[in-house]
Protein backbone atom coordinates (compact mmCIF):
# COMPACT_ATOMS: atom_id res chain seq x y z
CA UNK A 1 -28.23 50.91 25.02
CA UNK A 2 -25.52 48.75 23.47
CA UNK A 3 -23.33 48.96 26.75
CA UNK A 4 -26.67 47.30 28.61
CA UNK A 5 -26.44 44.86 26.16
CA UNK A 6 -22.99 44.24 26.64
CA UNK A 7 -23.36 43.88 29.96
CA UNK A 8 -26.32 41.92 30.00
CA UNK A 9 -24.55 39.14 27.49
CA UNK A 10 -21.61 39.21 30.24
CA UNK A 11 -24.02 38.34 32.97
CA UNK A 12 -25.74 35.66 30.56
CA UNK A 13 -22.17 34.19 30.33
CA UNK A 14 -21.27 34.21 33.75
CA UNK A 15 -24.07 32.96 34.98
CA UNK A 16 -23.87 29.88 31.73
CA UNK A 17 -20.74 29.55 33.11
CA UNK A 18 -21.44 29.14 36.96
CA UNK A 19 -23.63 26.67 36.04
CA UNK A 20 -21.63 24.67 34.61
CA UNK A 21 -18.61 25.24 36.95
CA UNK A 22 -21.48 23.54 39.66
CA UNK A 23 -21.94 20.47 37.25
CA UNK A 24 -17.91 20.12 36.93
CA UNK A 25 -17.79 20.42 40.94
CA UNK A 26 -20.14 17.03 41.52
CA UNK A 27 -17.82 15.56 38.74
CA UNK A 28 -14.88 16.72 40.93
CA UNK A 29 -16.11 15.21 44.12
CA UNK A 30 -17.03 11.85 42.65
CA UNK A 31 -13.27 11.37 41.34
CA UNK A 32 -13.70 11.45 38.06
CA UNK A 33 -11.12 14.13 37.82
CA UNK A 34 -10.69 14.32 34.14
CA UNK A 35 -14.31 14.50 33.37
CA UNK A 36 -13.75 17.67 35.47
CA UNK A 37 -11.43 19.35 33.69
CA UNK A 38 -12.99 18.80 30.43
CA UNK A 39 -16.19 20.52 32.45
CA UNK A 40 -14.50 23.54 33.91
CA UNK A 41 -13.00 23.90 30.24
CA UNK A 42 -16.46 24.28 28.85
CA UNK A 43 -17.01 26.94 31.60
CA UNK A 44 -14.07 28.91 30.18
CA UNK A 45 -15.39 28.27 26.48
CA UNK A 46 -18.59 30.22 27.92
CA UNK A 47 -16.76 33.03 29.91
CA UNK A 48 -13.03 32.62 29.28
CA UNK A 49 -11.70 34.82 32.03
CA UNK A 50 -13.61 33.04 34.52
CA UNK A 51 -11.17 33.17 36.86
CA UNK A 52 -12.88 30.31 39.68
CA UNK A 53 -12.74 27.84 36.31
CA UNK A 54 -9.23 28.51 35.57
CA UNK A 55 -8.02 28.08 39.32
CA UNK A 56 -9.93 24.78 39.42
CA UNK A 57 -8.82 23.45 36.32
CA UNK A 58 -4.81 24.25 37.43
CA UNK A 59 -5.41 22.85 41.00
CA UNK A 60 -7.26 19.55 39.61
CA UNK A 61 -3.78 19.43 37.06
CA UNK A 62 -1.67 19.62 39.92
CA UNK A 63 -3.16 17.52 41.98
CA UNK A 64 -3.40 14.17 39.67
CA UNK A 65 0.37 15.06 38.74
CA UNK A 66 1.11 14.72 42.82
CA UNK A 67 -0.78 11.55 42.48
CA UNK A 68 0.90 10.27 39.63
CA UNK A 69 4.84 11.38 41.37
CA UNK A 70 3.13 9.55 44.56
CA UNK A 71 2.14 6.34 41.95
CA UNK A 72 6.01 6.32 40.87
CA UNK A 73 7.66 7.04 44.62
CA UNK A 74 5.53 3.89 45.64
CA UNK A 75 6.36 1.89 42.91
CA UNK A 76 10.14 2.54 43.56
CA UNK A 77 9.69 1.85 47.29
CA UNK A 78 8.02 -1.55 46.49
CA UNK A 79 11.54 -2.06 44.21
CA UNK A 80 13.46 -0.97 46.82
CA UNK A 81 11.96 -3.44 49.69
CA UNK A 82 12.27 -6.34 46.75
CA UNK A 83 16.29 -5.69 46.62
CA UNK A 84 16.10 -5.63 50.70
CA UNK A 85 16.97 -1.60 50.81
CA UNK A 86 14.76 -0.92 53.52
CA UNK A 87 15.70 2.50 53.91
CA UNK A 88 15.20 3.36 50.73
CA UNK A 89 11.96 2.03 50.26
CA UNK A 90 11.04 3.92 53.36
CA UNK A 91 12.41 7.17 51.90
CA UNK A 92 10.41 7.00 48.91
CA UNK A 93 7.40 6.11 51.15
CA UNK A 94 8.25 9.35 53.08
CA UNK A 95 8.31 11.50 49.74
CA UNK A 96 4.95 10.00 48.44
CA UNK A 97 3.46 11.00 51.72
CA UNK A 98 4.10 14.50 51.68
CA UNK A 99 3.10 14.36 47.99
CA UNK A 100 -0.33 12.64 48.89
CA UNK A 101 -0.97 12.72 52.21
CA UNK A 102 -4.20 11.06 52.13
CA UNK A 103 -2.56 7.53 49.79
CA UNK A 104 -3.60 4.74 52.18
CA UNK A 105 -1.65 1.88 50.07
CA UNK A 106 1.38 4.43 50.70
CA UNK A 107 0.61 4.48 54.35
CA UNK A 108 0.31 0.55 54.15
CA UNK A 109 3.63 0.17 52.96
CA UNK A 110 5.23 2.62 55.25
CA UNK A 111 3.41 0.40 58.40
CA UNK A 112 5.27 -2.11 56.81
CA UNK A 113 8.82 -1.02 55.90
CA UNK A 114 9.07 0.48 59.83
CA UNK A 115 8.39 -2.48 61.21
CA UNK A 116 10.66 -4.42 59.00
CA UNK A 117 13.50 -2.17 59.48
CA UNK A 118 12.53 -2.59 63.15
CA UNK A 119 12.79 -6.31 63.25
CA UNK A 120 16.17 -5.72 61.48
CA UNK A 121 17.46 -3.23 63.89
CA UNK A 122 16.32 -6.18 66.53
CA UNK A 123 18.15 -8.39 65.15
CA UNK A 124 21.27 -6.98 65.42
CA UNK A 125 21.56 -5.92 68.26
CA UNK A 126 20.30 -9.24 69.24
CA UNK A 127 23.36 -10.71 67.42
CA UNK A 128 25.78 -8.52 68.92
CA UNK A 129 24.85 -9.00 72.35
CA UNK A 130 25.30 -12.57 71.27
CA UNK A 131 28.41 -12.00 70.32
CA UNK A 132 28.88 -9.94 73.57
CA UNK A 133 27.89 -12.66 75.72
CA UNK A 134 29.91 -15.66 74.10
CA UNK A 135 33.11 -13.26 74.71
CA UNK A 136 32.08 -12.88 78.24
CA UNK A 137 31.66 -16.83 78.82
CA UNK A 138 34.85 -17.58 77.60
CA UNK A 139 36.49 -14.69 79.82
CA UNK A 140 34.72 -16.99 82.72
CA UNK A 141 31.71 -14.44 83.38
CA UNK A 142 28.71 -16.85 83.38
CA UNK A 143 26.31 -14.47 85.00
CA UNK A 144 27.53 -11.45 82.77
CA UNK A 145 27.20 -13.84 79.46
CA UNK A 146 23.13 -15.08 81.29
CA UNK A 147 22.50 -11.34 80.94
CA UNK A 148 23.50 -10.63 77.88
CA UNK A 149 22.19 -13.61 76.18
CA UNK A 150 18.44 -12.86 78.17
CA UNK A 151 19.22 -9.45 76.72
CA UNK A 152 19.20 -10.71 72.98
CA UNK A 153 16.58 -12.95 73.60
CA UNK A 154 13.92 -10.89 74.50
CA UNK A 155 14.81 -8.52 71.85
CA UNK A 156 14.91 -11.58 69.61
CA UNK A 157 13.70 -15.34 70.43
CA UNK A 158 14.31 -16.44 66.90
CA UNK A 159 17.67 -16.61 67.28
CA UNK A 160 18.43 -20.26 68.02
CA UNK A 161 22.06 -20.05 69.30
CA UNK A 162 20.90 -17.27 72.07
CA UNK A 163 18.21 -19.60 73.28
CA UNK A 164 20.14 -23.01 73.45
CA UNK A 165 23.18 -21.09 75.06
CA UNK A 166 20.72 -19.29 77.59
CA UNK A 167 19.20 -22.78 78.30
CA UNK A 168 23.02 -24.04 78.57
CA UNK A 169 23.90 -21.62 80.78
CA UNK A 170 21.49 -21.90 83.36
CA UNK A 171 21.79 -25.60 83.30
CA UNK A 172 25.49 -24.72 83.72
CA UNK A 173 24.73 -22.46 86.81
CA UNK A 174 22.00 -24.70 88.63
CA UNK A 175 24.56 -27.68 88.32
């Protein structure tokens, strides 16, 4: 008789317990993650081996630590694009990424930081087909130096010199 009352006060508690487990899930799903935890905790004050409460509590922990690490990484990677390391910033994007997959101000800034770094890579090769084509003018190779300068134009047109020497050149060749 005692043993079905023993029993019966464990299924009492479980089922206490599962009931409140469902109340800390809603909390869960509406973000309020800490209002969670202190839920699923009052689960385990009802039925302390309750093993579904413990394994939500730890994976709610873990996950608002990975959000937190993803809050820092992001916070260095907006430092990083401030002191013009690029790179950087993008590598700490990366990190916070695989951290929180899901982060779209992360994924904002990574948008960003790739196209920066690819207006920089532009750039230079822009500048060093300048460079390139101003050596082959003065080694007398107008149409070589027309190339290269179309070359860095149309990989960058905001480069002043390259379009006034392109213009100069093909008023050169014309005349």
């Amino acid at each position: 008789m005692a043993r079905l009352r023993e029993m019966d006060a464990k299924t009492d508690k479980r089922k206490d317990a599962s009931s409140v487990i469902k109340g800390a899930l809603q909390i869960y799903r509406e973000g309020r993650h800490e209002a969670a935890i202190l839920e699923f905790q009052k689960a385990l004050e009802v039925d302390p081996e309750n093993k579904q409460a413990q394994a939500y509590v730890k994976a709610i922990q873990e996950e608002m630590e990975n959000r937190a690490k993803a809050r820092d990484l992001y916070q260095s990677a907006l430092s990083a694009q401030s002191q013009g390391d690029l790179a950087g910033g993008l590598a700490s994007v990366e990190q916070a990424l695989a951290i929180d997959p899901d982060n779209e101000q992360v994924k904002t800034l990574q948008k960003s930081l790739k196209t920066a770094i690819q207006q920089q890579e532009s750039r230079a090769k822009a500048e060093a087909l300048n460079q390139s084509a101003i050596e082959l003018y003065k080694g007398g190779d107008l149409l070589g130096a027309l190339g290269a300068w179309n070359k860095a134009y149309e990989l960058n047109s905001e480069l002043q010199d390259v379009g006034r020497y392109l213009q100069q050149g093909i008023a050169k060749l014309l005349s």
